[in-house]
N, C-alpha and C. Protein backbone atom coordinates (compact mmCIF):
# COMPACT_ATOMS: atom_id res chain seq x y z
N UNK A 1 -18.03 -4.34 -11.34
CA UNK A 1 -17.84 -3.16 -10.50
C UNK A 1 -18.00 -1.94 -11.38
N UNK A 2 -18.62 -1.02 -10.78
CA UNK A 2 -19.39 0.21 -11.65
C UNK A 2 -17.97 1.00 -11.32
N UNK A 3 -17.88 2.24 -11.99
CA UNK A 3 -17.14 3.35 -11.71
C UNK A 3 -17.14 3.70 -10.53
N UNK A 4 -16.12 4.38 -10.00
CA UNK A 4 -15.77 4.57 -8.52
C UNK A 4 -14.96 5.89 -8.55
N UNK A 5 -15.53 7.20 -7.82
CA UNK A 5 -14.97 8.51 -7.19
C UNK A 5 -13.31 7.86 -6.81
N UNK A 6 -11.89 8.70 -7.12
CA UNK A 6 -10.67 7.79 -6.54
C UNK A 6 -10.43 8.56 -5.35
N UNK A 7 -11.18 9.22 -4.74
CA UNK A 7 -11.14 9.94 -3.39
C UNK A 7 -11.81 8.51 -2.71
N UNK A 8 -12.66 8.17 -2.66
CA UNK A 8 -13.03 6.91 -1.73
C UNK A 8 -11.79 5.31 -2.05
N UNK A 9 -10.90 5.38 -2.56
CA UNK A 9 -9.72 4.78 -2.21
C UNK A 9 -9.05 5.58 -1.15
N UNK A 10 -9.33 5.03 -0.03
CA UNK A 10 -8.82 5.09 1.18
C UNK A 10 -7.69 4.74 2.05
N UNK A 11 -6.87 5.12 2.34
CA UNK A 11 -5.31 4.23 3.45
C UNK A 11 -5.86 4.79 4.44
N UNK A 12 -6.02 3.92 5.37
CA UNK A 12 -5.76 4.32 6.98
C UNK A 12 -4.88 3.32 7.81
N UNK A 13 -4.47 4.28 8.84
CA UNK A 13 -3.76 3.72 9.89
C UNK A 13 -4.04 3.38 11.29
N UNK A 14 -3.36 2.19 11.56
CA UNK A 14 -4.11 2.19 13.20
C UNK A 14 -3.39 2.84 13.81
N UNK A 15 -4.18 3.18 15.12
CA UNK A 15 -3.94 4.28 16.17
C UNK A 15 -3.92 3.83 17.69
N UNK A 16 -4.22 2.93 17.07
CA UNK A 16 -4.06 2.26 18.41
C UNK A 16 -5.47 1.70 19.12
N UNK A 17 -6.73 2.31 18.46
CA UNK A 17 -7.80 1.67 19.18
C UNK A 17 -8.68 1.88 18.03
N UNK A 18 -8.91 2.62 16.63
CA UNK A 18 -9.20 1.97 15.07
C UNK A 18 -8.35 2.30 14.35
N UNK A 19 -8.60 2.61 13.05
CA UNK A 19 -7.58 3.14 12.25
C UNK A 19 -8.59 4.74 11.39
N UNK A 20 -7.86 5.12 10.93
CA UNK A 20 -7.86 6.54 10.92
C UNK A 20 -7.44 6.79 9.37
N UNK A 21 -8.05 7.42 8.63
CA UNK A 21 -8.02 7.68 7.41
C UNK A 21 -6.72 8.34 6.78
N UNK A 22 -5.39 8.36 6.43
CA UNK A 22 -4.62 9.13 6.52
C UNK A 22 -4.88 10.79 5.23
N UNK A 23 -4.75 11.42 5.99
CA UNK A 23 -5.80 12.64 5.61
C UNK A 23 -4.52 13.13 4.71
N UNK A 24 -5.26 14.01 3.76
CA UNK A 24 -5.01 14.91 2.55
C UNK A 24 -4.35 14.54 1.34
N UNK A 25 -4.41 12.80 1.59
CA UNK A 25 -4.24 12.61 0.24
C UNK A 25 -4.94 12.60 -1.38
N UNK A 26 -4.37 12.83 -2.14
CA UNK A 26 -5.19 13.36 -3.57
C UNK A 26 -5.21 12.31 -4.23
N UNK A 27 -3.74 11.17 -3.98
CA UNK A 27 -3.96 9.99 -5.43
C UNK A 27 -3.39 9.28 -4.40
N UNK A 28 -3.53 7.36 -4.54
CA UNK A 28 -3.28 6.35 -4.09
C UNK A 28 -3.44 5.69 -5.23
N UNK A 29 -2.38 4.96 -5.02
CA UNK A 29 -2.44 3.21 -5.93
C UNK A 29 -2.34 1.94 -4.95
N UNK A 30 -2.81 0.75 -4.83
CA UNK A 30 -2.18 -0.20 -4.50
C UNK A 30 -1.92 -1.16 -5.28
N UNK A 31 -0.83 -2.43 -5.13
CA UNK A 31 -0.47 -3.22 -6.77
C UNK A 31 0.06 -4.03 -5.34
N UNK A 32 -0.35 -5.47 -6.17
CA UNK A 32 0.04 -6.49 -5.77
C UNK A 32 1.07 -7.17 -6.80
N UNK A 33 2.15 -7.70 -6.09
CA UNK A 33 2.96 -8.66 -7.14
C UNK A 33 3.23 -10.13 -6.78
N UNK A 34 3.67 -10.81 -7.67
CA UNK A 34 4.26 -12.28 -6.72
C UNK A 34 5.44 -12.39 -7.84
N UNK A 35 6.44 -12.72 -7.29
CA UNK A 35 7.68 -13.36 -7.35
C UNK A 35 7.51 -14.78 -8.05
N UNK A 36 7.70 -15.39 -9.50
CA UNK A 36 7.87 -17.05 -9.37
C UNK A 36 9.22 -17.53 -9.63
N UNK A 37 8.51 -19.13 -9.30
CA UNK A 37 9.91 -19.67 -9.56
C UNK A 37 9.67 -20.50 -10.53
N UNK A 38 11.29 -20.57 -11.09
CA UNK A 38 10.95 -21.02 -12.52
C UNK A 38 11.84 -22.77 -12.57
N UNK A 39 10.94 -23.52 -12.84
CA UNK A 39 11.62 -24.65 -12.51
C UNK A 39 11.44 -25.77 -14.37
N UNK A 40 11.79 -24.77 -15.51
CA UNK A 40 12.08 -24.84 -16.84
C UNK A 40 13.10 -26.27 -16.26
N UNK A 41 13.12 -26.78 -17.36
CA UNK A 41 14.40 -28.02 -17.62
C UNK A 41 14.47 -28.63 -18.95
N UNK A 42 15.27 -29.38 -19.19
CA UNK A 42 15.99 -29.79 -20.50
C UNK A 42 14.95 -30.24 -21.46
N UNK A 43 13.68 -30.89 -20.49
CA UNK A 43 12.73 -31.82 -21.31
C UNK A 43 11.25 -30.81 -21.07
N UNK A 44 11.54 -29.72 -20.83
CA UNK A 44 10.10 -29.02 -20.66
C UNK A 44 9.58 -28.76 -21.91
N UNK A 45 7.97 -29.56 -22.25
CA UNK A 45 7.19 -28.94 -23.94
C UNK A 45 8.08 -28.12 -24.34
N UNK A 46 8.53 -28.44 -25.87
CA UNK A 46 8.41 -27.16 -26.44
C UNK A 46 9.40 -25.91 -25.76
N UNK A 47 10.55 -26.33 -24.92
CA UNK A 47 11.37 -25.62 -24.22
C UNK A 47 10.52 -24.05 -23.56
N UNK A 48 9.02 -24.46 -22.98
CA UNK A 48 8.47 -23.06 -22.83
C UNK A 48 8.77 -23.11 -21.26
N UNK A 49 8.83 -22.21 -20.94
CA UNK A 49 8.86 -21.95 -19.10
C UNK A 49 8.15 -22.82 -18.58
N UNK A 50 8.63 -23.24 -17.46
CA UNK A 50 7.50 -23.92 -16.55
C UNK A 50 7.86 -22.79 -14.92
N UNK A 51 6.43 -22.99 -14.49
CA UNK A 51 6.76 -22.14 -12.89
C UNK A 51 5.63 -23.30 -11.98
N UNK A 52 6.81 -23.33 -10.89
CA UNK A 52 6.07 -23.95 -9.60
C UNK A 52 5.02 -23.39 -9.31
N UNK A 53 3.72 -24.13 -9.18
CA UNK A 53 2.50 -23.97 -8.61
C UNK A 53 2.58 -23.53 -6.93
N UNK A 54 2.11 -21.92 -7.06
CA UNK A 54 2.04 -21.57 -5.31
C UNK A 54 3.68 -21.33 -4.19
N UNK A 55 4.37 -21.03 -5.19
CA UNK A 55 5.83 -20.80 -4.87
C UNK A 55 5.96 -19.34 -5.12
N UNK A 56 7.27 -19.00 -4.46
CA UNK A 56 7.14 -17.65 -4.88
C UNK A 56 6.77 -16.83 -3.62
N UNK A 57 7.03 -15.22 -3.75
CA UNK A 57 7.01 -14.53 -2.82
C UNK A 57 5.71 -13.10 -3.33
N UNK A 58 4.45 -13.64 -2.20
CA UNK A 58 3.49 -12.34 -2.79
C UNK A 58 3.57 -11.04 -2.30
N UNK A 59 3.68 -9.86 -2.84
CA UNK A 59 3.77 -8.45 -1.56
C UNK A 59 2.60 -7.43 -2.32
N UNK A 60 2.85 -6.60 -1.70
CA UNK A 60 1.61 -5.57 -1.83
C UNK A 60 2.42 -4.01 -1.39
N UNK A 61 2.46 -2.99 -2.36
CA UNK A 61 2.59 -1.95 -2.28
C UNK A 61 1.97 -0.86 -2.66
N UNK A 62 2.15 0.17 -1.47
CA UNK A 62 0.72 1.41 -1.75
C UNK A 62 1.47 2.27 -1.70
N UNK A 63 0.93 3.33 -2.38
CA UNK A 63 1.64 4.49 -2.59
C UNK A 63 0.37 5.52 -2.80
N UNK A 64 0.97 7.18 -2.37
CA UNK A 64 -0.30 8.30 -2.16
C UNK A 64 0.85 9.17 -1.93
N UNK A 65 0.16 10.22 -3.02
CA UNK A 65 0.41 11.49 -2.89
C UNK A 65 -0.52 12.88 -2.41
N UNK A 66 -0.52 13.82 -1.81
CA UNK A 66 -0.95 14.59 -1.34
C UNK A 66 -0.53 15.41 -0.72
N UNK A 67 -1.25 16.01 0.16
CA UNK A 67 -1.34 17.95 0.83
C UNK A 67 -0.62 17.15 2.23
N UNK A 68 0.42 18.26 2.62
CA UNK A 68 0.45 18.33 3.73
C UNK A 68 -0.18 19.13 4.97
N UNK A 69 -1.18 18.32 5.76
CA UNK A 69 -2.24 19.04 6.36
C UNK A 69 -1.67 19.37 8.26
N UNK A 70 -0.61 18.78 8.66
CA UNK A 70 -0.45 18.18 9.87
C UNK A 70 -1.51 17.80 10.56
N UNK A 71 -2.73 17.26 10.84
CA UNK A 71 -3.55 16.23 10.77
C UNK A 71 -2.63 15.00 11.85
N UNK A 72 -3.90 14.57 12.65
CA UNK A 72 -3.19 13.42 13.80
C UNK A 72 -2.85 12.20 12.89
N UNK A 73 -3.18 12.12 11.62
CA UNK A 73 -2.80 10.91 10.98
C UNK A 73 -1.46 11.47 10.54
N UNK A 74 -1.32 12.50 9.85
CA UNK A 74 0.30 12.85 9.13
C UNK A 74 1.32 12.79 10.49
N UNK A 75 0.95 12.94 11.64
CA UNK A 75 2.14 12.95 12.81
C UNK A 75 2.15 11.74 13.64
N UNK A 76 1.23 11.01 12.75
CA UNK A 76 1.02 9.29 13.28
C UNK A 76 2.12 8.81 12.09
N UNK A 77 1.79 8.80 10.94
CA UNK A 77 2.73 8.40 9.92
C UNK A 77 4.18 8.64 10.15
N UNK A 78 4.77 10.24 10.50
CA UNK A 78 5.73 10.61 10.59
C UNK A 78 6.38 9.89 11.69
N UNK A 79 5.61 9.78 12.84
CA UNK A 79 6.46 8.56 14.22
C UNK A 79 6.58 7.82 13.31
N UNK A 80 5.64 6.95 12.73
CA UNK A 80 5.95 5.38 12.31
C UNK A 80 6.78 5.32 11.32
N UNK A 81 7.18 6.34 10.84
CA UNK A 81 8.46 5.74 9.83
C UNK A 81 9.76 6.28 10.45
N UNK A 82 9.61 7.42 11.07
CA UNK A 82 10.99 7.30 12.22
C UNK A 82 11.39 6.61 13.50
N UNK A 83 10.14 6.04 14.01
CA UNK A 83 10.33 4.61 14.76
C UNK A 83 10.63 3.58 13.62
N UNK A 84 10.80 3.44 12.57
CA UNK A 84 10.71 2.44 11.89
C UNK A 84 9.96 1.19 12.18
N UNK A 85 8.78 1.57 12.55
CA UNK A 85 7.74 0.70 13.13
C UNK A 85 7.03 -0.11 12.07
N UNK A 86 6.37 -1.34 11.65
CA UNK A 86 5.63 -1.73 11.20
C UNK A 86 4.44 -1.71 12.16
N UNK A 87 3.10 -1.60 11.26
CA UNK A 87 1.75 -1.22 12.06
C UNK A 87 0.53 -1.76 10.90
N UNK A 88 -0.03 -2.09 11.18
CA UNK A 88 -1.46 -2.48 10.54
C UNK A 88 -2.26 -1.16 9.71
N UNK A 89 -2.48 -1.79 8.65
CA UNK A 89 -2.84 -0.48 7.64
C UNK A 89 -4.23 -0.85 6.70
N UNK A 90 -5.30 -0.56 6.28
CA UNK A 90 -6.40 -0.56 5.86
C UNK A 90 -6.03 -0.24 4.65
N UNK A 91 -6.32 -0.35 3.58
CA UNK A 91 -6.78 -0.23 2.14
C UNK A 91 -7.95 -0.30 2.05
N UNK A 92 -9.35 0.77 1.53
CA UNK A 92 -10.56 0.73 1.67
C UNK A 92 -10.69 0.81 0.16
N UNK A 93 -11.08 -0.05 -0.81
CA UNK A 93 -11.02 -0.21 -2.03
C UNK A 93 -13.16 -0.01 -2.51
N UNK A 94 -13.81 1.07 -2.90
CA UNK A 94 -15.34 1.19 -3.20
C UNK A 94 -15.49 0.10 -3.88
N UNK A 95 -16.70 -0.23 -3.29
CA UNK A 95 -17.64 -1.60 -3.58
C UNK A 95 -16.88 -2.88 -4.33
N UNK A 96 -15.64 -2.50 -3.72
CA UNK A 96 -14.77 -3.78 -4.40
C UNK A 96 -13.84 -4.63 -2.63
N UNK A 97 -13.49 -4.05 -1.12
CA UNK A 97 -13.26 -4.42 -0.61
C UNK A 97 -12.36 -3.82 0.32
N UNK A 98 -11.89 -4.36 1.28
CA UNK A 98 -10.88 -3.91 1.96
C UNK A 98 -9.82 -4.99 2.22
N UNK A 99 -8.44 -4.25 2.04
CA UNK A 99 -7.63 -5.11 2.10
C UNK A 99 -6.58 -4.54 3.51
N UNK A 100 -6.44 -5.79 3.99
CA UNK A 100 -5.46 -5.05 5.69
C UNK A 100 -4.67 -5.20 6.07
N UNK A 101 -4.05 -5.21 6.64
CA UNK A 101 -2.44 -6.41 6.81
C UNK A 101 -1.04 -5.18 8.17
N UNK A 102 0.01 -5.96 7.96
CA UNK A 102 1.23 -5.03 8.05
C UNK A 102 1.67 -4.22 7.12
N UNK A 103 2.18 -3.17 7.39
CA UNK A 103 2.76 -2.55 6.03
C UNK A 103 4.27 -1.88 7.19
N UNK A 104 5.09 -1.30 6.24
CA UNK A 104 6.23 -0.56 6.74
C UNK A 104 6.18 0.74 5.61
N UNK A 105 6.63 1.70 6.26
CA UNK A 105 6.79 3.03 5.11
C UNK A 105 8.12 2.95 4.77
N UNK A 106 8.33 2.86 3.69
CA UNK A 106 9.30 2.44 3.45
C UNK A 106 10.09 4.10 2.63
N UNK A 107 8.91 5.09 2.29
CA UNK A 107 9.62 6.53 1.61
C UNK A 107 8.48 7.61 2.47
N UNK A 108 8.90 8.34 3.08
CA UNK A 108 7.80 9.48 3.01
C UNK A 108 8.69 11.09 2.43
N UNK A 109 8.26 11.41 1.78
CA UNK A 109 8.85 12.84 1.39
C UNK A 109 7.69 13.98 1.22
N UNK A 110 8.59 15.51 1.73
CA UNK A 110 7.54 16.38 1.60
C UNK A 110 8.24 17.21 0.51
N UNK A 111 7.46 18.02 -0.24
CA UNK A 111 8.09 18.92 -0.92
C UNK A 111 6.91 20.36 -0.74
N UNK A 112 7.27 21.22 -1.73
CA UNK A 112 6.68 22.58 -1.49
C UNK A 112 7.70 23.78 -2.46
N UNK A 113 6.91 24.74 -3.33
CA UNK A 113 7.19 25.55 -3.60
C UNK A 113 7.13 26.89 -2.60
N UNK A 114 7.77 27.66 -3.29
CA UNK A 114 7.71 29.02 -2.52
C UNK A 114 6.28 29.83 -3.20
N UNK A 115 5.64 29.40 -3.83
CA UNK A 115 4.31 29.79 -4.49
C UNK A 115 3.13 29.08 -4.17
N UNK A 116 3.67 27.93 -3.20
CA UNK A 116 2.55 26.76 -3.18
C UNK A 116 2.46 25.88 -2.04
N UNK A 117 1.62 24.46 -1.93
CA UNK A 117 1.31 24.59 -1.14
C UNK A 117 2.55 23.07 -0.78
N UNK A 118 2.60 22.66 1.18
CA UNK A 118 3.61 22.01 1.33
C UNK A 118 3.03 20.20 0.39
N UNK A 119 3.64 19.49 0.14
CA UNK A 119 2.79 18.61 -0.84
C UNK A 119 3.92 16.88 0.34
N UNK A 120 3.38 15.92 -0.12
CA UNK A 120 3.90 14.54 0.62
C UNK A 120 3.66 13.50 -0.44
N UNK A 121 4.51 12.94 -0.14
CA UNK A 121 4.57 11.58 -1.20
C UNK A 121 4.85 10.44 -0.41
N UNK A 122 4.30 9.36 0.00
CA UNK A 122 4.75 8.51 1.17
C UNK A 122 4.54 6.38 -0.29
N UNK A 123 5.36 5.77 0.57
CA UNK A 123 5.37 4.59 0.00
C UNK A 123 5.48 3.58 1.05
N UNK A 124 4.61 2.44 1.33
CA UNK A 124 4.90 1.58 2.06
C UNK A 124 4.44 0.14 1.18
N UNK A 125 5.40 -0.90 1.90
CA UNK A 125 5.47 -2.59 1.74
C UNK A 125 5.01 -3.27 2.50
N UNK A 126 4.19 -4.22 1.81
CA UNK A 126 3.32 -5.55 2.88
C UNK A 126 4.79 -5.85 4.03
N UNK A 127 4.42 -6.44 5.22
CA UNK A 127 5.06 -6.91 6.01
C UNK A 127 4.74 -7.78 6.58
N UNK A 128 3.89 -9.05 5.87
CA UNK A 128 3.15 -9.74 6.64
C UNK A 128 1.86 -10.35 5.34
N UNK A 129 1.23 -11.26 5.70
CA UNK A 129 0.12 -12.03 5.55
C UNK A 129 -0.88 -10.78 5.41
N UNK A 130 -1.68 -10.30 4.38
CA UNK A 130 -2.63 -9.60 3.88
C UNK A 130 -4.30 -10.13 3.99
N UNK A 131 -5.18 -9.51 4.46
CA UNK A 131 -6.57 -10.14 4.40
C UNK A 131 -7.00 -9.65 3.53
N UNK A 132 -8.08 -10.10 3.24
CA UNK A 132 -9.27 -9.04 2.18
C UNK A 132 -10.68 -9.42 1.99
N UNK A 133 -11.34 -8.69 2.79
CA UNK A 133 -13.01 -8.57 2.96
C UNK A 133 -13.74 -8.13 2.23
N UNK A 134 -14.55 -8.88 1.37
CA UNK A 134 -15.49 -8.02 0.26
C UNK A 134 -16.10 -7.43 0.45
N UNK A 135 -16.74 -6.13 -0.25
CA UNK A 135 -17.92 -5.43 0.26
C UNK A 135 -19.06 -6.02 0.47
């Protein structure tokens, strides 16, 4: 995979009939983790760890910071984390894929100087079974 613009790392949200780019963000990460389990015992080689094959708990968290634009996606976001709704969410990853699934917002915060402009920081967690379509 060649170098990639980090403006085309993309989050969108569904809307109910596609999903929708969530607008004015400047930076996104997404990170996958898994949870193992460690099933070490008295007679394991060499007393080194052992972990169960395919055990364990996998999740996925995204995070983006940016402008607050009020934009139909920022007042789509804002219901869905005060409905405390889980909703289907896009990760558009350049010439590497898209990844889709449930997510929940689990932080959204705005901040803003008196010199500047209003700014958002939002965080959401897999909630669900994740796909991922190559480019």
């Amino acid at each position: 995979m060649a170098a990639q613009k980090g403006k085309d790392l993309l989050v969108k949200i569904a809307d109910g009939a596609s999903f929708v780019t969530v607008a004015g963000l400047r930076a996104r990460r997404l990170s996958f983790n898994a949870e193992t389990v460690d099933i070490t015992h008295a007679e394991s080689a060499g007393r080194w760890r052992e972990l169960l094959d395919g055990a364990g708990i996998k999740r996925a968290a995204v995070a983006g910071r940016g402008l607050f634009k009020d934009a139909s996606s920022d007042a789509l976001m804002r219901q869905t984390f005060f409905d405390g709704a889980v909703k289907s969410f896009q990760i558009v990853i350049p010439d590497f894929g898209t990844v889709q699934g449930l997510f929940q917002i689990t932080s959204l915060e705005f901040a803003g100087e008196h010199d500047g402009e209003v700014t958002t920081e939002l965080a959401l967690e897999s909630a669900g079974e994740l796909t991922f379509t190559g480019a």
